[in-house]
C-alpha atoms as a PDB file:
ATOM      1  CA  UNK A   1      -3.364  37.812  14.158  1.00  0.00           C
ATOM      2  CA  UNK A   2      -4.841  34.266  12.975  1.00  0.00           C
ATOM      3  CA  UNK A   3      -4.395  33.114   9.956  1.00  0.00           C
ATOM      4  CA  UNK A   4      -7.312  32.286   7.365  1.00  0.00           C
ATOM      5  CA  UNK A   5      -7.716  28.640   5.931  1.00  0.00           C
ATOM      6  CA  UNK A   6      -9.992  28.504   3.324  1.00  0.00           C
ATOM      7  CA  UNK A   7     -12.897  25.504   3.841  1.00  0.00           C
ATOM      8  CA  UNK A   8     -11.561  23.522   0.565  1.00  0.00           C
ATOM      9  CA  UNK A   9      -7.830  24.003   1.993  1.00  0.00           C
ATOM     10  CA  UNK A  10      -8.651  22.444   5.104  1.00  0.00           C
ATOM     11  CA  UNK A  11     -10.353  19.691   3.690  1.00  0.00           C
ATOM     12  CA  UNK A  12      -7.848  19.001   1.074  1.00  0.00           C
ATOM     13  CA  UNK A  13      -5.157  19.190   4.239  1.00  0.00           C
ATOM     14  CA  UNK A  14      -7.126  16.910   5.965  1.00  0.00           C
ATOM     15  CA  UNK A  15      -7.215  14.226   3.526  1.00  0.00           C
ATOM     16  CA  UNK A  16      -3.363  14.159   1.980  1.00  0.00           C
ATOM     17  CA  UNK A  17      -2.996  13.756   5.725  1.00  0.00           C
ATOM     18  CA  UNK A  18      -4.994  10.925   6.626  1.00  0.00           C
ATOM     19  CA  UNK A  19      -4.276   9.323   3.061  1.00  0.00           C
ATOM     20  CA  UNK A  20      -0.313   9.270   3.684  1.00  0.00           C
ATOM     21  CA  UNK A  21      -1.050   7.954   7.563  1.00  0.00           C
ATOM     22  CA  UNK A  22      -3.127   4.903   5.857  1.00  0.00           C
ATOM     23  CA  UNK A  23      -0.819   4.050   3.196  1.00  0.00           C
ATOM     24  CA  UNK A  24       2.192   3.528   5.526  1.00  0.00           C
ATOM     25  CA  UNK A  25       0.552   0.428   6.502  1.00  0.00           C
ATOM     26  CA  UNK A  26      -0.070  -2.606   4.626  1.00  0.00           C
ATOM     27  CA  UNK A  27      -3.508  -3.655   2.458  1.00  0.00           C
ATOM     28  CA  UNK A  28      -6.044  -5.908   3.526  1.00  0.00           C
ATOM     29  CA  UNK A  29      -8.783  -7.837   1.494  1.00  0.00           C
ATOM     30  CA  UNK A  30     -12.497  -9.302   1.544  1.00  0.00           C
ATOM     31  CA  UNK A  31     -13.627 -11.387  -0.596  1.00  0.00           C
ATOM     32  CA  UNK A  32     -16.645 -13.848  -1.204  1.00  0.00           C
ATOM     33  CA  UNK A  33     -16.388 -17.717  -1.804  1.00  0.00           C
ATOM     34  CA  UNK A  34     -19.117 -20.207  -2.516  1.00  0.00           C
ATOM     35  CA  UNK A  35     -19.821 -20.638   1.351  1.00  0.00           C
ATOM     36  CA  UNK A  36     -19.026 -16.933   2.727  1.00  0.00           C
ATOM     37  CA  UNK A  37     -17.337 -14.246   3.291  1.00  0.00           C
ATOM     38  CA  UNK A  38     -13.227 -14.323   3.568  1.00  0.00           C
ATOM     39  CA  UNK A  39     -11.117 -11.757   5.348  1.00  0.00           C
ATOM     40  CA  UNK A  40      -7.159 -11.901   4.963  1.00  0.00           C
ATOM     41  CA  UNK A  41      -4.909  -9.083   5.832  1.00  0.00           C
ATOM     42  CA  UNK A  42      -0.882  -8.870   6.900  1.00  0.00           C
ATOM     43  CA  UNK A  43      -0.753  -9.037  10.717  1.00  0.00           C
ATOM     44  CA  UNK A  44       2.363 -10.661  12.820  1.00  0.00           C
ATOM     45  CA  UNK A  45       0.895  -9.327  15.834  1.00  0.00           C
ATOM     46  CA  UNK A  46      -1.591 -12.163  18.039  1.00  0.00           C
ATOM     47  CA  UNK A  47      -2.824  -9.309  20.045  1.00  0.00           C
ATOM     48  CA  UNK A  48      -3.788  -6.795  17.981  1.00  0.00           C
ATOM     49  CA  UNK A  49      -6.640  -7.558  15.752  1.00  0.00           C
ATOM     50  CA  UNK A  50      -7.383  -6.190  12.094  1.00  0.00           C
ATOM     51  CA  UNK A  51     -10.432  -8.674  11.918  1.00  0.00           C
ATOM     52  CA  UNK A  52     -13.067  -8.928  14.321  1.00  0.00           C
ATOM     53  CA  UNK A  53     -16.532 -10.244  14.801  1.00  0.00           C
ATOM     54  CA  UNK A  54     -19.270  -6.800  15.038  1.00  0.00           C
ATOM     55  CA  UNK A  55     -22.540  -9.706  15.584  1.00  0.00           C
ATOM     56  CA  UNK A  56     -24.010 -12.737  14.635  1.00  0.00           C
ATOM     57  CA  UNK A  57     -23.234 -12.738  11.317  1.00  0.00           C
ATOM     58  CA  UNK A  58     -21.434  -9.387  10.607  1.00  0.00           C
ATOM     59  CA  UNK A  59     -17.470  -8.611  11.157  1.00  0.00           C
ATOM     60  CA  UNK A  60     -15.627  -5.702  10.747  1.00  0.00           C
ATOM     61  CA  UNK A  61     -12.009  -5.382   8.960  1.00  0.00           C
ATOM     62  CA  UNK A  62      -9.682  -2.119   9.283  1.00  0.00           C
ATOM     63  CA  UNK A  63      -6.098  -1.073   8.100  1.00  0.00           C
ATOM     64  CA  UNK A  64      -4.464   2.024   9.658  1.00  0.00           C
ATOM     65  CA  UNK A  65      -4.041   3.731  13.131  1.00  0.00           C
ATOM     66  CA  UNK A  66      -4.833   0.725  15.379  1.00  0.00           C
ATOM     67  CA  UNK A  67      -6.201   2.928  18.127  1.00  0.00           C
ATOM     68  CA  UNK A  68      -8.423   4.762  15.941  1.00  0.00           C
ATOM     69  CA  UNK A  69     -10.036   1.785  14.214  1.00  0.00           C
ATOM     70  CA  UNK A  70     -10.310  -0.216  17.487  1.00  0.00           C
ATOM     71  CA  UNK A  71     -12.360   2.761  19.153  1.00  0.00           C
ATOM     72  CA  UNK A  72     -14.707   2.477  15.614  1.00  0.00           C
ATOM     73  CA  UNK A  73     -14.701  -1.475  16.581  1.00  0.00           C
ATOM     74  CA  UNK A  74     -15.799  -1.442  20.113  1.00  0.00           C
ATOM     75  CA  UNK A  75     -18.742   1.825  19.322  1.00  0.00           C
ATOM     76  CA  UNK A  76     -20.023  -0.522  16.654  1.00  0.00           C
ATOM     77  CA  UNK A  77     -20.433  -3.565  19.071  1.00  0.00           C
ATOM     78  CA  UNK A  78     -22.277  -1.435  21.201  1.00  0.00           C
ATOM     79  CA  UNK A  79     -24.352   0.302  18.792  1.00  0.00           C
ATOM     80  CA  UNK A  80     -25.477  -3.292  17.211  1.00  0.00           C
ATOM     81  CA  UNK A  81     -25.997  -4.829  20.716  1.00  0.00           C
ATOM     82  CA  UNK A  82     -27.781  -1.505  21.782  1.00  0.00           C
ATOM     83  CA  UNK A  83     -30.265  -2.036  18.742  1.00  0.00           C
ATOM     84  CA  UNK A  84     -30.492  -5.596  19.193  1.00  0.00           C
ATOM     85  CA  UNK A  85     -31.589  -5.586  22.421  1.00  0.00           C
ATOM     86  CA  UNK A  86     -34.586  -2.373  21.643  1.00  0.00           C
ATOM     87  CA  UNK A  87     -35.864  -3.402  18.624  1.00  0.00           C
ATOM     88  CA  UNK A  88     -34.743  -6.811  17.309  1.00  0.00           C
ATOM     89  CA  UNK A  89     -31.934  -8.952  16.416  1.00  0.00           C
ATOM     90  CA  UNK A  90     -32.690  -8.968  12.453  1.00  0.00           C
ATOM     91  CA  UNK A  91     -32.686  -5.145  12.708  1.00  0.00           C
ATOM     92  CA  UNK A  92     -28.966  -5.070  12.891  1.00  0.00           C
ATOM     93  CA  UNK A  93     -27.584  -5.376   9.584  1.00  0.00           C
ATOM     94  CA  UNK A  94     -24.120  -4.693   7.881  1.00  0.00           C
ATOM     95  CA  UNK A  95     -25.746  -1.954   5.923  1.00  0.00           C
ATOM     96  CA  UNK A  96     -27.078  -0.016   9.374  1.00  0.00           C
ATOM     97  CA  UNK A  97     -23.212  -0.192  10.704  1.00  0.00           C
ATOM     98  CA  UNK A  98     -22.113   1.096   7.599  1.00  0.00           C
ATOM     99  CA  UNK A  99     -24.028   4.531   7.719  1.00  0.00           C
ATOM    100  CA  UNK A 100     -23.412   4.402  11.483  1.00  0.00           C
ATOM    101  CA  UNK A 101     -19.753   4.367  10.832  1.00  0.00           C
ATOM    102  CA  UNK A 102     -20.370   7.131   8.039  1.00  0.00           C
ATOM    103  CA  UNK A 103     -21.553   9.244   9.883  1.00  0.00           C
ATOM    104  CA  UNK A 104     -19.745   8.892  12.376  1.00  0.00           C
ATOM    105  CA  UNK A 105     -16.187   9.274  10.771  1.00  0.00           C
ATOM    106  CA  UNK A 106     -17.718  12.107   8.336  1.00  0.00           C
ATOM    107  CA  UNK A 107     -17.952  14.071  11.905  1.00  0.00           C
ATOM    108  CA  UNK A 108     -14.621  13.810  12.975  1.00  0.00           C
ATOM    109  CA  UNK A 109     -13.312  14.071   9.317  1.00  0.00           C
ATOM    110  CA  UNK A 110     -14.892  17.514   9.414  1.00  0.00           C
ATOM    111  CA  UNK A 111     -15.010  18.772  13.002  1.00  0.00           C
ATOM    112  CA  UNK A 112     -11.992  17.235  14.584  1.00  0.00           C
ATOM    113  CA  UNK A 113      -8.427  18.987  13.751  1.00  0.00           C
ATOM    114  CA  UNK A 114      -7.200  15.399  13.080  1.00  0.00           C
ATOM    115  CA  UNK A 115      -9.292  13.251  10.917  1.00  0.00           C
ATOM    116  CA  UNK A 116      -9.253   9.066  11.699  1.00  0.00           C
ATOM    117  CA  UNK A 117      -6.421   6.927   9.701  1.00  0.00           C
ATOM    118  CA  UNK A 118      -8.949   4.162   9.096  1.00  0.00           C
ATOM    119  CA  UNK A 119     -10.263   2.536   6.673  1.00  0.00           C
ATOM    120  CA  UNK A 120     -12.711  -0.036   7.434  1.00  0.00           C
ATOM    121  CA  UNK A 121     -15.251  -3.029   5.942  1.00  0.00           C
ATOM    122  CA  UNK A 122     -18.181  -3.973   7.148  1.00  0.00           C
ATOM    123  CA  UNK A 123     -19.400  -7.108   6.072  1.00  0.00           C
ATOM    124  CA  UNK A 124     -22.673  -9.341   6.533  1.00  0.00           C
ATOM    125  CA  UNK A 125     -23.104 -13.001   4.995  1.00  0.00           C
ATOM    126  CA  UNK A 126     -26.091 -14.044   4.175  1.00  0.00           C
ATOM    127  CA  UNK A 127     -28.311 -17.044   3.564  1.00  0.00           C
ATOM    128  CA  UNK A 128     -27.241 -17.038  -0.171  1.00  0.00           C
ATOM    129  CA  UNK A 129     -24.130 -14.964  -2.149  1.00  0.00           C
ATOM    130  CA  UNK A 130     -26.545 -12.941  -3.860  1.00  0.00           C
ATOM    131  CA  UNK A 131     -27.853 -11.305  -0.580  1.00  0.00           C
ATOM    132  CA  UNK A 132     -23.926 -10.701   0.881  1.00  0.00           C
ATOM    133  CA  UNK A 133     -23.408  -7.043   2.004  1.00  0.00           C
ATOM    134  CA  UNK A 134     -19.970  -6.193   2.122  1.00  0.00           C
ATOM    135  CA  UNK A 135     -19.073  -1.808   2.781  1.00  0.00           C
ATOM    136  CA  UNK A 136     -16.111   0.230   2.035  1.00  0.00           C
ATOM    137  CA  UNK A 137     -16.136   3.042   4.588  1.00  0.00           C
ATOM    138  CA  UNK A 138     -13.197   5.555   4.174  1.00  0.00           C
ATOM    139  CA  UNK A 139     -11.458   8.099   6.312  1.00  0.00           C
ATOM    140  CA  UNK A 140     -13.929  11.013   5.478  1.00  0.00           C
ATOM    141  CA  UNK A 141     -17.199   9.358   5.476  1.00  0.00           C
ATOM    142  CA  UNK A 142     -17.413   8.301   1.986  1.00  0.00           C
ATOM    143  CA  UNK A 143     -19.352   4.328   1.739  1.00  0.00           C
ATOM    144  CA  UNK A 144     -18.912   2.468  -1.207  1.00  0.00           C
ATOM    145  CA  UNK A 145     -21.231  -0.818  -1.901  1.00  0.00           C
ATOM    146  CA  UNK A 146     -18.868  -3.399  -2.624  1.00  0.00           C
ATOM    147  CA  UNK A 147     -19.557  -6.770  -4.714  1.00  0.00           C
ATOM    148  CA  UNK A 148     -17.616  -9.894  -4.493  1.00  0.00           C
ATOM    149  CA  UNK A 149     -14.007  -8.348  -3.175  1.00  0.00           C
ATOM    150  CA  UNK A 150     -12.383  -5.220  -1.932  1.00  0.00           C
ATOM    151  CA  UNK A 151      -9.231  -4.333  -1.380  1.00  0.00           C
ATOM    152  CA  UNK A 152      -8.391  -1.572   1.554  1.00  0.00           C
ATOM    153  CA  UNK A 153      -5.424   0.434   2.844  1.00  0.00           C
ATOM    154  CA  UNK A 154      -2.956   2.436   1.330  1.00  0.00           C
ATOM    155  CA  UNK A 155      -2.380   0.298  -1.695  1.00  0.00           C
ATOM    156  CA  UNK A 156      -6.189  -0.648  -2.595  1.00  0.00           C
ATOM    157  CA  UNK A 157      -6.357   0.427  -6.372  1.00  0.00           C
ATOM    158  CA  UNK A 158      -3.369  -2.225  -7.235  1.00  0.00           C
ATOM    159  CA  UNK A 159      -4.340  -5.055  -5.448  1.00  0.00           C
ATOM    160  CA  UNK A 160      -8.246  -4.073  -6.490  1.00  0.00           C
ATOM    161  CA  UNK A 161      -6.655  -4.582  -9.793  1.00  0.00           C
ATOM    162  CA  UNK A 162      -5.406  -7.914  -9.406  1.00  0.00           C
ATOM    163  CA  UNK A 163      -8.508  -8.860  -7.418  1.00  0.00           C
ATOM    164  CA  UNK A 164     -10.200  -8.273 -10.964  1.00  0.00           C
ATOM    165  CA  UNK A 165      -8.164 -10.699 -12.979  1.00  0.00           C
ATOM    166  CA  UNK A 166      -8.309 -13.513 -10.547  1.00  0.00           C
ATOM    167  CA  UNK A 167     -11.560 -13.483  -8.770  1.00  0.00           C
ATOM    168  CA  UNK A 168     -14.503 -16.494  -9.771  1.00  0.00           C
ATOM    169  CA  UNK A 169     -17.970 -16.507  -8.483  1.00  0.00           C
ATOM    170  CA  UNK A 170     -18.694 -19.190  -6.708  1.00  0.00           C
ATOM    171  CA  UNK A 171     -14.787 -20.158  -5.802  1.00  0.00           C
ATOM    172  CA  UNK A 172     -14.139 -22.806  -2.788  1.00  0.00           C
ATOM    173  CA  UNK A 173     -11.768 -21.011  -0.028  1.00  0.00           C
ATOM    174  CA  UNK A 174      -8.566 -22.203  -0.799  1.00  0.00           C
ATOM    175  CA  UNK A 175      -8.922 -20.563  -4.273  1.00  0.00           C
ATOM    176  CA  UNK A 176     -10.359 -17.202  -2.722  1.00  0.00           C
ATOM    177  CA  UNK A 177      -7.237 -17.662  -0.227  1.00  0.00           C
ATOM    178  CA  UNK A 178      -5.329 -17.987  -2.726  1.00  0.00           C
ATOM    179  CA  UNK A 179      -6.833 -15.226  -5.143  1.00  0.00           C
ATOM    180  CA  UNK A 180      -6.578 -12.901  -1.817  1.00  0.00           C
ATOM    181  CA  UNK A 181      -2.361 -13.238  -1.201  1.00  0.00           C
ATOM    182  CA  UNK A 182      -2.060 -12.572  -5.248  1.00  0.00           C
ATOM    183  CA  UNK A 183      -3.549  -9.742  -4.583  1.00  0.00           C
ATOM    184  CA  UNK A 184      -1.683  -8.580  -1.534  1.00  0.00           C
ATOM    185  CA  UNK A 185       1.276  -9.556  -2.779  1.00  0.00           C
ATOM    186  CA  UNK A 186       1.041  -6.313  -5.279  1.00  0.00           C
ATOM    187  CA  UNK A 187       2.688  -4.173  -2.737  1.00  0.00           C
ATOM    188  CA  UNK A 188       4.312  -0.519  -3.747  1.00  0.00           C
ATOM    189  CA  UNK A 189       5.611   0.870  -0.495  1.00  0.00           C
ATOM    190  CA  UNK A 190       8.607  -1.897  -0.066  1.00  0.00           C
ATOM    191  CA  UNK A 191       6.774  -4.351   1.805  1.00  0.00           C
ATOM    192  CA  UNK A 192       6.852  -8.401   1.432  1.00  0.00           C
ATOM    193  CA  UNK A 193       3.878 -10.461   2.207  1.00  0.00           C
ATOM    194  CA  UNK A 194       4.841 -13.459   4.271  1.00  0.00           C
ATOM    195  CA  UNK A 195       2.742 -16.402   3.395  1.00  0.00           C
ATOM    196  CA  UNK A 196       2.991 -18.004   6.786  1.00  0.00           C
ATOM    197  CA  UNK A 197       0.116 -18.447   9.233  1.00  0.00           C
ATOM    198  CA  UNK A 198       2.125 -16.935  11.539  1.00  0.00           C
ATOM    199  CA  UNK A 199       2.042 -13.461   9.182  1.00  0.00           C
ATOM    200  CA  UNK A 200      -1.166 -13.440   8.767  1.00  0.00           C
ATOM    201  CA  UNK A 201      -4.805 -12.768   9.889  1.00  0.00           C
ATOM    202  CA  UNK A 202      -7.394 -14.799   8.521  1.00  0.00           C
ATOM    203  CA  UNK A 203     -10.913 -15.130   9.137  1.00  0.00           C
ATOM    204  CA  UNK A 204     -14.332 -16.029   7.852  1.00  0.00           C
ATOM    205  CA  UNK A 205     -18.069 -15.121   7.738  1.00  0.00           C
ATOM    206  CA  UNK A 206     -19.523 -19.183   7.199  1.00  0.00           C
ATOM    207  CA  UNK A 207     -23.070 -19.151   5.853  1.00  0.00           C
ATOM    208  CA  UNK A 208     -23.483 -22.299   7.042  1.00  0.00           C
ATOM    209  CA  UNK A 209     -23.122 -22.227  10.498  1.00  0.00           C
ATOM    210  CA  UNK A 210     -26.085 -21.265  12.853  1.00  0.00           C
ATOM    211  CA  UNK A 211     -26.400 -17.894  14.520  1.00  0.00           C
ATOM    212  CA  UNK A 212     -22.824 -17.104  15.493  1.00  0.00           C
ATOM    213  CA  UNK A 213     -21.331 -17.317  11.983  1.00  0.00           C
ATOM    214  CA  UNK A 214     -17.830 -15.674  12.497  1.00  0.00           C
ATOM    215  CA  UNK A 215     -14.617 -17.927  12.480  1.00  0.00           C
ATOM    216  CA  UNK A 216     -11.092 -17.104  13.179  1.00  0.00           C
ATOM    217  CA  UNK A 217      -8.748 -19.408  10.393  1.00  0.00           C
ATOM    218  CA  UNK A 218      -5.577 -20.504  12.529  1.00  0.00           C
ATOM    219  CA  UNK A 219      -3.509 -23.774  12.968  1.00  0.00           C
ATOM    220  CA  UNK A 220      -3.349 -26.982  11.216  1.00  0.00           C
ATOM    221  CA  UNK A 221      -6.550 -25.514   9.198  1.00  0.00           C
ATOM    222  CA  UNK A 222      -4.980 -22.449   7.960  1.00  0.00           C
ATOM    223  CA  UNK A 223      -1.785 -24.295   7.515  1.00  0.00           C
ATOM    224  CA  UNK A 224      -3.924 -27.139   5.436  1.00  0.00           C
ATOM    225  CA  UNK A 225      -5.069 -23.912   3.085  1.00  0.00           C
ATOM    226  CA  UNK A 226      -2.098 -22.084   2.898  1.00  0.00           C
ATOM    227  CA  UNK A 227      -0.476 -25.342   1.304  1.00  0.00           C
ATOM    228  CA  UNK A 228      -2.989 -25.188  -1.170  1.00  0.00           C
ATOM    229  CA  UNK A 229      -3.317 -21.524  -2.402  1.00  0.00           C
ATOM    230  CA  UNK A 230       0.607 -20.660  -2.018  1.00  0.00           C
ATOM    231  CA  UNK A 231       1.164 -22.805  -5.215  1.00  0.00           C
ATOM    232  CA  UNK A 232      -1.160 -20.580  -7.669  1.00  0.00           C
ATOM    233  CA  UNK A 233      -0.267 -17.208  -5.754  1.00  0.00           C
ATOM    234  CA  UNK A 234       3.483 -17.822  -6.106  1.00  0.00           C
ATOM    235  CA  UNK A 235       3.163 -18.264  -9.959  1.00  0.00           C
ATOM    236  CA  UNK A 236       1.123 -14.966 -10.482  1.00  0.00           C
ATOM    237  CA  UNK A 237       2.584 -12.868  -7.595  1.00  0.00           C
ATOM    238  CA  UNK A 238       6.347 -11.826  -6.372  1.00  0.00           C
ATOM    239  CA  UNK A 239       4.903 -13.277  -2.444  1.00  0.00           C
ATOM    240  CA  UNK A 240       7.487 -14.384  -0.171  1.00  0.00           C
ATOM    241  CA  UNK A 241       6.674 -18.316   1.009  1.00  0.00           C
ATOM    242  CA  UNK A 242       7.592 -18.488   4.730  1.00  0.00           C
ATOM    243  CA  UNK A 243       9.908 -22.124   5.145  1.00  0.00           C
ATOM    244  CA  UNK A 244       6.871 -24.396   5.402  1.00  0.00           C
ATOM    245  CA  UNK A 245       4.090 -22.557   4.946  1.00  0.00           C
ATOM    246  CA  UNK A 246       2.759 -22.684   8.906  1.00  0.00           C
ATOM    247  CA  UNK A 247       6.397 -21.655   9.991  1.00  0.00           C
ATOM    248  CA  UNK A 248       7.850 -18.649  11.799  1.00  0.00           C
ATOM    249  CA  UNK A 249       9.470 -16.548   9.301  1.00  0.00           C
ATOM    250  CA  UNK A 250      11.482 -14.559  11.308  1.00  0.00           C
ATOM    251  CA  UNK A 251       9.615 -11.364  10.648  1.00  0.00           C
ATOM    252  CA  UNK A 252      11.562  -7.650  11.910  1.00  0.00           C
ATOM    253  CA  UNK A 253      10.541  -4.364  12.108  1.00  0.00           C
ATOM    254  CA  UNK A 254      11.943  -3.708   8.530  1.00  0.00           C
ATOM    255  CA  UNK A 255      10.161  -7.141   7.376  1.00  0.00           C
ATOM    256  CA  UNK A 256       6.607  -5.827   8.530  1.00  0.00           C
ATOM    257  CA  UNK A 257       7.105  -7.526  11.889  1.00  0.00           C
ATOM    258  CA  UNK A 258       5.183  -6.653  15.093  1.00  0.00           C
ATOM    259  CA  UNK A 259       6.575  -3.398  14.997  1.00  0.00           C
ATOM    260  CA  UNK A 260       4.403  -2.035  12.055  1.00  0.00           C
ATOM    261  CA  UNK A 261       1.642  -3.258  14.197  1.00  0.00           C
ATOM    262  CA  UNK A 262       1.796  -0.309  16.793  1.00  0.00           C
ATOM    263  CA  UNK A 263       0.275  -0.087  20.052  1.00  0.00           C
ATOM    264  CA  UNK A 264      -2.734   0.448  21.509  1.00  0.00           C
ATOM    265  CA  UNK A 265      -1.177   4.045  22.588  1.00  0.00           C
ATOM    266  CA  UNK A 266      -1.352   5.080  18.777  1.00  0.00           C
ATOM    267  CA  UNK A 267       1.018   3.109  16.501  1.00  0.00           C
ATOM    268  CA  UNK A 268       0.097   2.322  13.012  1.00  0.00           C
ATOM    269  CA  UNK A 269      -1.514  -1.109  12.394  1.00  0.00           C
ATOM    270  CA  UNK A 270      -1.729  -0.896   8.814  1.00  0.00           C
END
């Protein structure tokens, strides 16, 4: 004889479950500075991307299941080449990937017996800071309209928090780099945050650069950034400061290391 499951039970089931998957992982943040759009989030791993570019001047950002979110990835890329190429390249906008994506996670949320373990952003820079477009799209659907930062993943309302106290309009990128590891140095589940370009995943959205505006942050460049915004984030934030900031800090499994990272066969990424 089956058993009954009321709707609001299911749903409720279905959202402590994908809520505990996402917060096993580790936070990521986006956040505005006077010449774009700055991603940062905890990532060891050189192969397996949080950050990527969606199209000319739109990137995408996710924390959770890495298989999940890089399916979501690679049906966005098609969807804004698909519309591209009919209609027109201005047509694709961060705001038509962000219902896109709503949609389409609402659908699994509610018809698939598993929902996703994502949460993503979906950002577009634009000619000034005013017109920006940066989207919060969670596990069940849900878009939020972000302005100036956002924090997602499992520990989003603290870091959010400390987002609040620290961010400036207008801010050059060391200071937004620096306001972003503050921020994700607020960590509840037992994690550290290695400030070490080797820990971490950082990329931009640059307003000024033509067409293709997306820019991966690694290297002497990083390194040169890191110098400055580990100073301020140390004094507001418990961080850990990798031995020189560009250096290997010897990250394990129970550090956050590659391991946390998963596989593309279903591991956590978060």
């Amino acid at each position: 004889m089956p058993f009954y499951v009321s709707p609001e039970q299911a749903m409720k089931d279905k959202a402590d479950y994908a809520r505990k998957g996402i917060a096993r992982g580790r936070s990521g943040v986006v956040i505005q500075y006077d010449e774009g759009i700055l991603f940062v989030a905890p990532n060891p791993s050189r192969a397996l991307h949080k950050i990527s570019e969606i199209y000319d001047r739109i990137a995408f950002a996710a924390v959770g299941r890495y298989n999940e979110y890089e399916i979501l990835r690679k049906a966005g890329v098609r969807y804004a080449d698909l519309t591209g190429y009919q209609y027109d390249r201005q047509d694709v906008t961060a705001r038509g990937l962000a219902n896109w994506y709503a949609q389409t996670l609402g659908t699994i949320f509610t018809d698939s017996p598993k929902p996703f373990e994502v949460e993503i952003v979906v950002a577009e820079v634009a000619q000034t800071a005013a017109e920006d477009q940066i989207y919060r799209i969670t596990f069940d659907g849900s878009v939020n309209d972000e302005h100036g930062y956002v924090a997602m993943g499992g520990q989003a309302d603290q870091i959010a928090t400390v987002l609040k106290e620290h961010y400036a309009d207008g801010a050059p990128l060391s200071q937004a780099l620096s306001t972003a590891i503050t921020g994700l140095a607020v960590q509840t589940n037992g994690d550290r945050v290695e400030i070490a370009a080797s820990q971490l995943e950082v990329a931009v959205l640059e307003r000024t650069r033509p067409h293709r505006t997306f820019r991966r942050l690694t290297g002497a460049r990083l390194e040169a950034l890191l110098t400055q915004a580990v100073p301020a984030a140390v004094q507001d934030g418990p961080a850990e400061v990798g031995a020189a900031a560009g250096g290997d800090s010897g990250s394990g499994p129970e550090d956050g290391g590659a391991a946390d990272e998963g596989t593309p066969d279903g591991g956590s990424a978060g």
